[in-house]
Protein backbone atom coordinates (compact mmCIF):
# COMPACT_ATOMS: atom_id res chain seq x y z
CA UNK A 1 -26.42 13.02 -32.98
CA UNK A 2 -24.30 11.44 -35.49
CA UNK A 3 -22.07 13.77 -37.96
CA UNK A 4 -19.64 12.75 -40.78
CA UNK A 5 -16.82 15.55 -41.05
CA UNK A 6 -14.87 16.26 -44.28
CA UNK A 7 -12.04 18.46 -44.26
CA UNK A 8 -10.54 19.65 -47.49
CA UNK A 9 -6.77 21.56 -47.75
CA UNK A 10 -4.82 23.13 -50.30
CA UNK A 11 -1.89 21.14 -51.24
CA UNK A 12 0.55 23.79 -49.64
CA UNK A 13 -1.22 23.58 -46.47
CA UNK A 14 -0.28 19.48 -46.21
CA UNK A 15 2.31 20.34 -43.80
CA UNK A 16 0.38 22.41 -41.67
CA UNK A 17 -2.58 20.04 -41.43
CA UNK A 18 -0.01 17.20 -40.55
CA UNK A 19 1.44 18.99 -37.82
CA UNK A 20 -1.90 20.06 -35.89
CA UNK A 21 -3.36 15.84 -36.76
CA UNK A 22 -0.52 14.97 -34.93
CA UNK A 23 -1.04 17.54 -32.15
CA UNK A 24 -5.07 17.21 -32.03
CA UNK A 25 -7.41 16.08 -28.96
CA UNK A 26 -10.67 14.76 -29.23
CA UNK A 27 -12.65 17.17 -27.08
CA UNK A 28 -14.26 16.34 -24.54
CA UNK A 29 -18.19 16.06 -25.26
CA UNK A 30 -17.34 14.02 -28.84
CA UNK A 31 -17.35 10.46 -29.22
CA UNK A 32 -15.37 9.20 -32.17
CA UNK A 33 -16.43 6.35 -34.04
CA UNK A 34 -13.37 6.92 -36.83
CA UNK A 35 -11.37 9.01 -39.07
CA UNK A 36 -10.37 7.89 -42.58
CA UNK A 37 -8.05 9.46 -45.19
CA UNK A 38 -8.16 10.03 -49.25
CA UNK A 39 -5.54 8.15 -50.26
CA UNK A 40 -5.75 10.37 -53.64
CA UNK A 41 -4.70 13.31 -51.10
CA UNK A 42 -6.02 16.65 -49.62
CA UNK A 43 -9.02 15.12 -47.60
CA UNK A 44 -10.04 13.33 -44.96
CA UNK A 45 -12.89 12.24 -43.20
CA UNK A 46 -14.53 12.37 -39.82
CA UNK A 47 -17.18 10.24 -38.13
CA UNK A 48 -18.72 11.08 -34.45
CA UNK A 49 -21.64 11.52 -32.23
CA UNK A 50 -21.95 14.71 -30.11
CA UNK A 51 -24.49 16.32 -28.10
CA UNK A 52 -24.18 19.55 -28.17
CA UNK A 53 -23.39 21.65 -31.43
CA UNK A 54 -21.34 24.00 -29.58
CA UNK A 55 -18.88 21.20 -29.21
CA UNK A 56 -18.91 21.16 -32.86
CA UNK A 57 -18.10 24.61 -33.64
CA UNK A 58 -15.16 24.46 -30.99
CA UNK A 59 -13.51 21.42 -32.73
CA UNK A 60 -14.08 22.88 -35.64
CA UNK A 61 -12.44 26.05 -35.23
CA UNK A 62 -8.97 24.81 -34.97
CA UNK A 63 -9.05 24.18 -38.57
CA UNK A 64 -11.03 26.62 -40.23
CA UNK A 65 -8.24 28.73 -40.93
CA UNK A 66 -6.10 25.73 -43.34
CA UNK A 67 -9.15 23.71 -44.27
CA UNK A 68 -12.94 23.86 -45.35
CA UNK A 69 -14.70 21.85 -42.87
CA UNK A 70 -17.34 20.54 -44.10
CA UNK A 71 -20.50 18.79 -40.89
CA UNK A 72 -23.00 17.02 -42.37
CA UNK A 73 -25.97 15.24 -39.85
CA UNK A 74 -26.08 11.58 -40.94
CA UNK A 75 -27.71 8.32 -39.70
CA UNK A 76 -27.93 4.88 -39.99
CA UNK A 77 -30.21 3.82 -42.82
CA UNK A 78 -32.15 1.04 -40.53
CA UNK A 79 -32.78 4.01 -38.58
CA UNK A 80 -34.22 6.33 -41.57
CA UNK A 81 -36.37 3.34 -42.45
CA UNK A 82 -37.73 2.88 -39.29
CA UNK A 83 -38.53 6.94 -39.01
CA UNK A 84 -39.87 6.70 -42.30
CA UNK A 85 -42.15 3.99 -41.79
């Protein structure tokens, strides 16, 4: 399944969030399809498929204790549409 990540950090934790970007591996288990930044600061966003939530929670944890994550299930709309229908 596809989720869209988006990580939020207190201004004094910049550093700190910088340092473990830098330091961070995809793990194994999550396909990334691209990260973008908030170029007005403090945010940043996530987009991958995984499998298995557990995964999820594992990535997950190396940040939850410097920034809300935030893991949202999303799709492509052609594929809503075709659900839908």
């Amino acid at each position: 399944m596809l989720f869209m990540d988006t990580w939020t950090w207190k201004p004094e934790n910049r550093d700190e969030v910088e340092k473990r970007a830098a330091e961070w591996k995809c793990p194994e288990g999550i396909k990334e399809h691209g990260h973008w930044l908030d170029l007005t600061g403090n945010r940043a966003f996530f987009l991958y498929e995984v499998d298995d939530p557990k995964v999820i929670l594992a990535a997950n944890e190396t940040w939850t204790d410097i920034a809300e994550v935030d893991s949202v299930p999303v799709m492509e709309m052609e594929e809503v549409q075709k659900l839908m229908s």
